[in-house]
C-alpha atoms as a PDB file:
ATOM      1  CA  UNK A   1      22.378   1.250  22.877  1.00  0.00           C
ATOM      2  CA  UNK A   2      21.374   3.443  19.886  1.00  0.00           C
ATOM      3  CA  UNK A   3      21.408   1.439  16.359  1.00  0.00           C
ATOM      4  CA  UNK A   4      23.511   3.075  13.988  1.00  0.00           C
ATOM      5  CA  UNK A   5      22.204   3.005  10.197  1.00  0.00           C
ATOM      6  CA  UNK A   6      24.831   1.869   7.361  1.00  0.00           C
ATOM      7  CA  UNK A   7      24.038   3.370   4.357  1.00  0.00           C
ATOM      8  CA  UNK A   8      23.093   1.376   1.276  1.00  0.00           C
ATOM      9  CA  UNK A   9      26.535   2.154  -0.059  1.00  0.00           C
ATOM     10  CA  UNK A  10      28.863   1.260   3.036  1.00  0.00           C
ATOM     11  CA  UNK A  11      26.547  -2.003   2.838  1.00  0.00           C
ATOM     12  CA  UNK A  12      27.325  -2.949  -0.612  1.00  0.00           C
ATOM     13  CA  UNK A  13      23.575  -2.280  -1.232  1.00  0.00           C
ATOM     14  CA  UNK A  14      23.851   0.210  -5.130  1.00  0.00           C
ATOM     15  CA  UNK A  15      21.890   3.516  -4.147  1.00  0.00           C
ATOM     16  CA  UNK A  16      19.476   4.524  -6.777  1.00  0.00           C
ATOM     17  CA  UNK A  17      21.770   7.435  -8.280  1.00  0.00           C
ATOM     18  CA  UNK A  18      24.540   4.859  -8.518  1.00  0.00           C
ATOM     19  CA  UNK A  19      21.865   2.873 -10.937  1.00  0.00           C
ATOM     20  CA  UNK A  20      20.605   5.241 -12.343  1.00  0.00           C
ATOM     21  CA  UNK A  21      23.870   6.423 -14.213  1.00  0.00           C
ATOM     22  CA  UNK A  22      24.692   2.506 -15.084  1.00  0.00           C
ATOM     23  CA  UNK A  23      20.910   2.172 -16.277  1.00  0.00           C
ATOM     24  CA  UNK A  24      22.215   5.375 -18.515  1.00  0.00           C
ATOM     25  CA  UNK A  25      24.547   3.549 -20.333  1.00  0.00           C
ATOM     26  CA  UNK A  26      22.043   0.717 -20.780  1.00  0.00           C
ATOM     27  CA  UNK A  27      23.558  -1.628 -17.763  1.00  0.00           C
ATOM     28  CA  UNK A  28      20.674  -4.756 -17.645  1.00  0.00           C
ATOM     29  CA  UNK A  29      21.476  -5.303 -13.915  1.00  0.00           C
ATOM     30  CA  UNK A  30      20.859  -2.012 -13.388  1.00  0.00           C
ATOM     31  CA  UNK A  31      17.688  -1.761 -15.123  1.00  0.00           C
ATOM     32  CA  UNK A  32      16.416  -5.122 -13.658  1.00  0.00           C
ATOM     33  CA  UNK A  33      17.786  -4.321 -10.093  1.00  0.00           C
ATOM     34  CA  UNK A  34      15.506  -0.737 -10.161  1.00  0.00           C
ATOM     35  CA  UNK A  35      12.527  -2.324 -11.550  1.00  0.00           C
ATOM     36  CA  UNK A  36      12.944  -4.784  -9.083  1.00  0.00           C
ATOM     37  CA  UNK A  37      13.183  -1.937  -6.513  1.00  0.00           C
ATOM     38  CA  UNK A  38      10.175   0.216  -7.449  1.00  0.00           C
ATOM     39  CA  UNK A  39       7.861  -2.876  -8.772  1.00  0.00           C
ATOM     40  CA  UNK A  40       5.553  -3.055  -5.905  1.00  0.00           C
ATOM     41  CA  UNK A  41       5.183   1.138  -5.002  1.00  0.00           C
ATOM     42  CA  UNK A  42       4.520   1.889  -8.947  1.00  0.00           C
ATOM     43  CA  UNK A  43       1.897  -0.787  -9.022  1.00  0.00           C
ATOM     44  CA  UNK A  44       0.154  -0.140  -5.859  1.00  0.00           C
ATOM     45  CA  UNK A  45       0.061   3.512  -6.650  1.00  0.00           C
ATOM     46  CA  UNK A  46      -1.143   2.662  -9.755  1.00  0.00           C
ATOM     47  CA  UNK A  47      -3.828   0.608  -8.916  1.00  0.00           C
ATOM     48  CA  UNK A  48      -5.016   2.740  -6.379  1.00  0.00           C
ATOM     49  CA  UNK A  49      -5.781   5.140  -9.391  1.00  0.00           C
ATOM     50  CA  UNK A  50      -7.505   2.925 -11.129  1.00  0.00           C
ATOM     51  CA  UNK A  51      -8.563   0.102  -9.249  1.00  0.00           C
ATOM     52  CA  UNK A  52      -7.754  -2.632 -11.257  1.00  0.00           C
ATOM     53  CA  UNK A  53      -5.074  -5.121 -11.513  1.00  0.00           C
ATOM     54  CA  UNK A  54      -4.323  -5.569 -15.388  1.00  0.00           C
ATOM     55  CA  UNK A  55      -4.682  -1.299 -16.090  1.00  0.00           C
ATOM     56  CA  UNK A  56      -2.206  -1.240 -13.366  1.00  0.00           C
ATOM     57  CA  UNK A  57       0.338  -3.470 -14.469  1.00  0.00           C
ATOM     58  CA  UNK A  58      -0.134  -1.790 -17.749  1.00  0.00           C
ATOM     59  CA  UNK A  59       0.368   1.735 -16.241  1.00  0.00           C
ATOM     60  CA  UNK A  60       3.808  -0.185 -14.284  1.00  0.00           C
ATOM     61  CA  UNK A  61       4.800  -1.446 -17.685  1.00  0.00           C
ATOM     62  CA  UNK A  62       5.262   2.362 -19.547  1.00  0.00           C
ATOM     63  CA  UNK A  63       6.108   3.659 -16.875  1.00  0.00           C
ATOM     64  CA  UNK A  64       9.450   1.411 -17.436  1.00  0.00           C
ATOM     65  CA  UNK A  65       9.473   2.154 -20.838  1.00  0.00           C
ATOM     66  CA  UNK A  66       8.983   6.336 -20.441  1.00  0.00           C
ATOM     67  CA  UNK A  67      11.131   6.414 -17.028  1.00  0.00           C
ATOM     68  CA  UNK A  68      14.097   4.555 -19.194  1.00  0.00           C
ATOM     69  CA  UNK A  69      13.720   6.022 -22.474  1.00  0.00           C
ATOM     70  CA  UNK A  70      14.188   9.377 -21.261  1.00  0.00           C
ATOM     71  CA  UNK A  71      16.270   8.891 -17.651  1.00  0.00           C
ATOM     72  CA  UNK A  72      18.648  11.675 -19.610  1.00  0.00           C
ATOM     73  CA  UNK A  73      15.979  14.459 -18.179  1.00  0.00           C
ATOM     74  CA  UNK A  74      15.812  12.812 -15.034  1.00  0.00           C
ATOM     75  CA  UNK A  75      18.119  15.460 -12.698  1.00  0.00           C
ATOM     76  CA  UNK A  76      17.931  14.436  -9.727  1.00  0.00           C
ATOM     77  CA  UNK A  77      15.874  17.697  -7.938  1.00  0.00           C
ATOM     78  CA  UNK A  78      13.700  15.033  -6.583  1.00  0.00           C
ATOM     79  CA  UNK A  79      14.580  10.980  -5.360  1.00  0.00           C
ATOM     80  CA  UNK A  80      14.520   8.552  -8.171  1.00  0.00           C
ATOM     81  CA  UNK A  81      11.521   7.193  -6.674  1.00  0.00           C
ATOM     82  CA  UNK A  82       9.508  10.348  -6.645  1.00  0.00           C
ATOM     83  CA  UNK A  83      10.463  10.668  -9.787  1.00  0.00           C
ATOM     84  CA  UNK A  84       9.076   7.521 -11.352  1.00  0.00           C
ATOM     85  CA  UNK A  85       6.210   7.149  -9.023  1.00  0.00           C
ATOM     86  CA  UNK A  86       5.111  10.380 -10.517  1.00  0.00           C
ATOM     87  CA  UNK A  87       5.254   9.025 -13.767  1.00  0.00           C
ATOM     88  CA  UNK A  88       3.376   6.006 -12.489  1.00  0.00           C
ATOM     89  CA  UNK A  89       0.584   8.571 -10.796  1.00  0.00           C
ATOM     90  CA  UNK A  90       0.357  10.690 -13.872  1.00  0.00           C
ATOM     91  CA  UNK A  91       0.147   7.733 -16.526  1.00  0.00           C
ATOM     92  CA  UNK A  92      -2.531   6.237 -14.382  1.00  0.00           C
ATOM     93  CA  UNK A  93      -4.556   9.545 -14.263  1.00  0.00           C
ATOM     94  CA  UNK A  94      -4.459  10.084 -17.696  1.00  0.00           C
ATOM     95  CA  UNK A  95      -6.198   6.445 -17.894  1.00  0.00           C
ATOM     96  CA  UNK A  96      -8.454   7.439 -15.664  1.00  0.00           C
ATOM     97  CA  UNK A  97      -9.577  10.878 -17.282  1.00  0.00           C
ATOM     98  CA  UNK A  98     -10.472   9.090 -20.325  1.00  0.00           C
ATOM     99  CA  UNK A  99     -12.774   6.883 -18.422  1.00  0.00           C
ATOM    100  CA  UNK A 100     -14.301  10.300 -16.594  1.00  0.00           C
ATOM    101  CA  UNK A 101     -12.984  13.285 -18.958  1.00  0.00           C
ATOM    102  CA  UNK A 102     -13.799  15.531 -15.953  1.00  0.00           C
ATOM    103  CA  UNK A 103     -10.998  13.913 -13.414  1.00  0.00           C
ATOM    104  CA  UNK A 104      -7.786  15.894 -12.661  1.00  0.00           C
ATOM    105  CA  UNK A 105      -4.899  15.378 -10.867  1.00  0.00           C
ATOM    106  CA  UNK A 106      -6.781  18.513  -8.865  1.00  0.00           C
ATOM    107  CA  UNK A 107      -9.533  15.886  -7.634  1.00  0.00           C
ATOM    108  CA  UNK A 108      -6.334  14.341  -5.186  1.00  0.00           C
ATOM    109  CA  UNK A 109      -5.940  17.739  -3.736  1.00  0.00           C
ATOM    110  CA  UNK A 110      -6.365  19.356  -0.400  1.00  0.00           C
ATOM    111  CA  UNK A 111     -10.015  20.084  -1.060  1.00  0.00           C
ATOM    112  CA  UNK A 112     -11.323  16.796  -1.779  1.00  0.00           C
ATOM    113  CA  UNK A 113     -12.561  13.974   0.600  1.00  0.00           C
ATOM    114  CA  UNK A 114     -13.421  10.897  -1.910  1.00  0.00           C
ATOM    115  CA  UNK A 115     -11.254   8.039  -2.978  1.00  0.00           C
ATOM    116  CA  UNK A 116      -9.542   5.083  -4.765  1.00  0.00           C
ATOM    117  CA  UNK A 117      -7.504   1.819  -3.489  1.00  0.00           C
ATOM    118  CA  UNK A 118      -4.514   0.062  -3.168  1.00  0.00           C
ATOM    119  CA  UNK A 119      -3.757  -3.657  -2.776  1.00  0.00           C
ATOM    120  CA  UNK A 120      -3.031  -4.721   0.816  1.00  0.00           C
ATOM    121  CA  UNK A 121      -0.750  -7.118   1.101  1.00  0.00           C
ATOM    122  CA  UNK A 122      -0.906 -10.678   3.578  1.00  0.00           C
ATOM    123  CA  UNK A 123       1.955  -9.486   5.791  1.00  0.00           C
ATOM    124  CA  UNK A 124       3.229 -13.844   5.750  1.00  0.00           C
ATOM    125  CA  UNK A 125       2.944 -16.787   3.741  1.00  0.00           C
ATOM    126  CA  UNK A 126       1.762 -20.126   6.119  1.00  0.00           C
ATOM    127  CA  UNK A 127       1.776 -23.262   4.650  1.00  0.00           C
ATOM    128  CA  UNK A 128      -1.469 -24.496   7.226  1.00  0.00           C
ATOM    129  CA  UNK A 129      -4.285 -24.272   4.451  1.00  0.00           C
ATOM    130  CA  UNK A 130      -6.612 -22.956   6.938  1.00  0.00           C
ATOM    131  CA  UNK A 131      -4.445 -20.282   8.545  1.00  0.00           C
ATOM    132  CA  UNK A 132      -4.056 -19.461   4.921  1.00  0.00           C
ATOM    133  CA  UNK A 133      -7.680 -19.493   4.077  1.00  0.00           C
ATOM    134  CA  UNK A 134      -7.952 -16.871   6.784  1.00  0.00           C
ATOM    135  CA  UNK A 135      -5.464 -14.915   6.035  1.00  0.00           C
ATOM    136  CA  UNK A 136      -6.736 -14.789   2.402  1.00  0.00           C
ATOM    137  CA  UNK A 137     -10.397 -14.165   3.759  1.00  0.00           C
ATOM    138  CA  UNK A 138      -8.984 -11.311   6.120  1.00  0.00           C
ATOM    139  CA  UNK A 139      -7.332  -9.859   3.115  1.00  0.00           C
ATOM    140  CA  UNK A 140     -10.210  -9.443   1.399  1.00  0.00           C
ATOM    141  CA  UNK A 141     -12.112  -7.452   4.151  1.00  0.00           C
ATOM    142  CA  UNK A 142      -9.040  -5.266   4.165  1.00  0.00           C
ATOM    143  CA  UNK A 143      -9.263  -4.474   0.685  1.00  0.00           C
ATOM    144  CA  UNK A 144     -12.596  -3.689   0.331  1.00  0.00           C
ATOM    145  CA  UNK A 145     -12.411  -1.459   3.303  1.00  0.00           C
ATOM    146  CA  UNK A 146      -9.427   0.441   1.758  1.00  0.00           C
ATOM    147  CA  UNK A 147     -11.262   0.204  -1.065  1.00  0.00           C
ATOM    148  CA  UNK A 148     -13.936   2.469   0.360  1.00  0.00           C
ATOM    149  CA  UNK A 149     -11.956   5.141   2.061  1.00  0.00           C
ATOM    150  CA  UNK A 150     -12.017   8.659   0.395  1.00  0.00           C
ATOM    151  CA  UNK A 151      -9.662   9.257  -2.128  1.00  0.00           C
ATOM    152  CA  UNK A 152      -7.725  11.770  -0.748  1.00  0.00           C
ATOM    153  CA  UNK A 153      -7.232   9.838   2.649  1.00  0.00           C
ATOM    154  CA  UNK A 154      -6.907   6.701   0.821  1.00  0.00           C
ATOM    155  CA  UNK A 155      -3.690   7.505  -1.374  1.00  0.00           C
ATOM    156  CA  UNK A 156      -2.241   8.773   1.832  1.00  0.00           C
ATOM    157  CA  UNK A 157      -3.003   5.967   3.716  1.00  0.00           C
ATOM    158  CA  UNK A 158      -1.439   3.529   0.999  1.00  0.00           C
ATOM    159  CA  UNK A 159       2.062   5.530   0.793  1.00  0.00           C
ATOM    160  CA  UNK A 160       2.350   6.030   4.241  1.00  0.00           C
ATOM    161  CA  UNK A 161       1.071   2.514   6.030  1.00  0.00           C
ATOM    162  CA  UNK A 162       1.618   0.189   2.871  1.00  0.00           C
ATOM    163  CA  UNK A 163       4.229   1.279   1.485  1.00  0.00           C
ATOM    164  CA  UNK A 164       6.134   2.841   4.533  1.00  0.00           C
ATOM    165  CA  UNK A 165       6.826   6.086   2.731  1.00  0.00           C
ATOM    166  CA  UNK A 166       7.599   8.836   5.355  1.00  0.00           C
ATOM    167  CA  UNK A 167       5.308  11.927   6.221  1.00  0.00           C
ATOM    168  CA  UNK A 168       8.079  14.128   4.036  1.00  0.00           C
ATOM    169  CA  UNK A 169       8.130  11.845   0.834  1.00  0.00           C
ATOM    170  CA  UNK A 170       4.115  11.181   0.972  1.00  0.00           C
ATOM    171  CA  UNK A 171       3.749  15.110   0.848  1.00  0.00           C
ATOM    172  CA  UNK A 172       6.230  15.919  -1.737  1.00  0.00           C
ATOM    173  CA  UNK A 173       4.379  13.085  -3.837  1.00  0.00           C
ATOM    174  CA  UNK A 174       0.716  14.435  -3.721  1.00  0.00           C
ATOM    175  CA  UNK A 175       2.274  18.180  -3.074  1.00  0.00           C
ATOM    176  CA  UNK A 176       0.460  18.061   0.303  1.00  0.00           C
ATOM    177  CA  UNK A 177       1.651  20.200   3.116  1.00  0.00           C
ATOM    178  CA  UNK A 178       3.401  17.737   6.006  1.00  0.00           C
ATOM    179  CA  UNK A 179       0.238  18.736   7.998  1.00  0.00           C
ATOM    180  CA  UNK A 180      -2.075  17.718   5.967  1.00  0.00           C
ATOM    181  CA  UNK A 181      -0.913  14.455   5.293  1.00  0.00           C
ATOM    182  CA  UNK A 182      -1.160  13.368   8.861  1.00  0.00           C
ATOM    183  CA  UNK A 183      -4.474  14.729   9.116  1.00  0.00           C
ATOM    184  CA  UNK A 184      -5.549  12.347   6.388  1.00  0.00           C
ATOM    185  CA  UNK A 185      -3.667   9.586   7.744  1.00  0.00           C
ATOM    186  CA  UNK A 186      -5.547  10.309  11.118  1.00  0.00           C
ATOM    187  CA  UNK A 187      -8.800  10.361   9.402  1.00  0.00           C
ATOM    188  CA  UNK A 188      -8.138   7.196   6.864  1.00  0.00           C
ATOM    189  CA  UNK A 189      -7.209   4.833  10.439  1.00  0.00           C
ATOM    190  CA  UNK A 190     -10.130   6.037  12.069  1.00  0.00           C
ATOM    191  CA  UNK A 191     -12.925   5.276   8.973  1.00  0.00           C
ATOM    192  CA  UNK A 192     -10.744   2.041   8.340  1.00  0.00           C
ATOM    193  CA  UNK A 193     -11.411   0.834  12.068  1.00  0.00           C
ATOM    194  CA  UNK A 194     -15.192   1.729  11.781  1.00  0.00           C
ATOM    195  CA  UNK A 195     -15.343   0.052   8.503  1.00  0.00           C
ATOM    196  CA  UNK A 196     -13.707  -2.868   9.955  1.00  0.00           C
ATOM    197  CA  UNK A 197     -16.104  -3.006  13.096  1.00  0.00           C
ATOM    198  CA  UNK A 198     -19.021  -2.868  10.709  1.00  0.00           C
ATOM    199  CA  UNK A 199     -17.564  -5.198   8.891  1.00  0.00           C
ATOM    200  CA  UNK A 200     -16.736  -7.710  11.611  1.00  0.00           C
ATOM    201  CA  UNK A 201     -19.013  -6.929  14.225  1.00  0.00           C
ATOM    202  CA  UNK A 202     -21.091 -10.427  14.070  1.00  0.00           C
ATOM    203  CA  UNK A 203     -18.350 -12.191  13.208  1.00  0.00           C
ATOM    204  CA  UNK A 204     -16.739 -11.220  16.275  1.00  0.00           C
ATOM    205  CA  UNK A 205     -19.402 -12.000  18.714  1.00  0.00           C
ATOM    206  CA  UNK A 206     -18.854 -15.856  17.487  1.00  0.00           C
ATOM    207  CA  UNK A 207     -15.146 -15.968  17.908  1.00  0.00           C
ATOM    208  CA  UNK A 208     -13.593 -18.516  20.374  1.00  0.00           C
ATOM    209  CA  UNK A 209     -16.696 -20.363  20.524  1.00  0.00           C
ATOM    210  CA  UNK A 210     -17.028 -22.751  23.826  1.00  0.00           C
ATOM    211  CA  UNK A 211     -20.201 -24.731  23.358  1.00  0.00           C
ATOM    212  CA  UNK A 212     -21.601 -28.543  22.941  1.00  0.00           C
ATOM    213  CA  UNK A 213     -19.995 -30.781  24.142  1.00  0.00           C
ATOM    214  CA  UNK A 214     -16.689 -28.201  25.429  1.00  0.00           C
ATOM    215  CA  UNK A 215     -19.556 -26.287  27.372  1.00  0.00           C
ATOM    216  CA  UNK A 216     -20.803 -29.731  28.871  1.00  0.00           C
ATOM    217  CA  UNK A 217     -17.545 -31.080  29.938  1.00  0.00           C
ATOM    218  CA  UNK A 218     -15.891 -27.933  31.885  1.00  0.00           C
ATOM    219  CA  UNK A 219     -19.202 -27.802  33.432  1.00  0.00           C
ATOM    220  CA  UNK A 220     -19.027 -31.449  34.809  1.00  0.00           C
ATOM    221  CA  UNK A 221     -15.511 -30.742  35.480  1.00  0.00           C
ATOM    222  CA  UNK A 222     -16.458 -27.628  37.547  1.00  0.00           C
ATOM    223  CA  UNK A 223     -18.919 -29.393  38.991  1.00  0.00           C
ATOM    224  CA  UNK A 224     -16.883 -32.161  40.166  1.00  0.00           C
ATOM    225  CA  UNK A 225     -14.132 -29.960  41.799  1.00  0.00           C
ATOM    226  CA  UNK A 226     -16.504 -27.481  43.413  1.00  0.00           C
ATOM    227  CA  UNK A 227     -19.394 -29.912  44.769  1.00  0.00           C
ATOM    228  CA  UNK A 228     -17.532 -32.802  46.057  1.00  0.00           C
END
C-alpha cells in the first residue's frame, strides 16, 4: 500500500513560511523553533568551509543575527533554507578568503576537483562504553576521510548523504546543474570507500579473531566428534 505524506501543516508541524512571518513580528518561538530547525545544516555547511568547529559556530551565530535582522528582504524566490544556508556558505567564505585572499566562491564550481569537510555524525547513542568507544573511534576515520575528499565532491557529498538534501536543493545551493551533482556524489562514494579500505585494510584482516585458547578448544571439540 503506497504511504501517503501529510504535510507539515495538516500535521500541526509550522512550515517555514508560516515562521517566518511570526519571526517578522519578532515571535521568540518562532525564532527559537527555526534556529532549532536549521542549527545542524548551517553548521555543517559551515564547517565544511572552514574546517573548524569554533569559526563555524561563529559563522552559525551571524548568520542568525543577519538572516533575522533583515528577514524583511527575504521573498521567498528560494526555500527559507536555501536562503539562510546561503548566508551561512557566503559568511563562511568570506572567513575563509581572508585566510587565502585568492579563494572565491568560484573555487566550489564545476571546474574544480579539491575540497573541505563536514562533521559526520554517530548515527546512535549506546550506553555500552565499548560499543561507544567504537563508535567514537569509527567516527573519527569517517571524518578524516571526508575530510580528504575534494572540495567540490565533498560539499556535495555532505548536503546530499549528511544532511539528506535532495539532488534539486543540493544544485540550486552550489548552482550546479542536477547532473553534475550526481556525478560528484558518484565520485565522492567511490574515493570515500577507497579511503576507507586504505584506511582499514589491516584492521580488517584482524577482525573476529578465533585464536588461543578458542582455536584450541573447537579443535579438540572437532576432534572429538570426527575421530571417535
Amino acid at each position: 500500500m503506497a504511504l501517503t505524506l501529510i504535510p507539515q501543516a495538516e500535521r500541526g508541524v509550522p512550515t517555514d513560511e508560516d515562521l517566518v512571518r511570526r519571526a517578522l513580528l519578532r515571535d521568540e518561538a518562532a525564532v527559537r523553533t527555526l534556529t532549532t530547525r536549521y542549527n545542524r545544516r548551517l553548521f555543517r555547511v559551515a564547517r565544511g568551509i572552514l574546517r573548524n568547529d569554533a569559526e563555524a559556530e561563529d559563522v552559525v551565530q551571524e548568520t542568525y543575527v543577519r538572516a533575522f535582522t533583515g528577514l524583511d528582504m527575504f521573498r521567498g524566490d528560494a526555500a527559507f533554507g536555501t536562503w539562510i544556508t546561503r548566508i551561512a556558505m557566503n559568511e563562511a567564505l568570506g572567513r575563509l578568503r581572508k585566510r587565502k585572499p585568492s579563494v572565491d566562491w568560484e573555487s566550489y564550481g564545476e571546474n574544480r576537483t579539491q575540497a573541505q569537510i563536514i562533521d559526520f555524525p554517530v548515527s546512535a547513542v549506546s550506553i555500552d562504553p565499548e560499543k561507544t568507544m567504537a563508535q567514537g573511534e569509527i567516527r573519527v576515520v569517517l571524518e578524516k576521510a571526508i575530510d580528504r575528499l575534494p572540495d567540490a565532491f565533498r560539499i556535495v557529498f555532505v548536503a546530499r548523504i549528511i544532511e539528506g538534501m535532495t539532488v534539486e536543493e543540493t544544485a540550486d545551493l552550489f548552482s550546479l546543474k542536477p547532473e553534475t551533482v550526481k556525478t560528484r556524489l558518484h565520485r565522492a562514494r567511490a574515493l570515500l570507500r577507497e579511503e576507507l579500505e586504505s584506511q582499514l585494510g589491516p584492521a580488517l584482516t584482524s577482525t573476529f579473531p578465533f585464536g588461543g585458547r578458542r582455536c584450541e578448544a573447537m579443535t579438540e571439540k572437532i576432534v572429538a566428534l570426527i575421530c571417535r
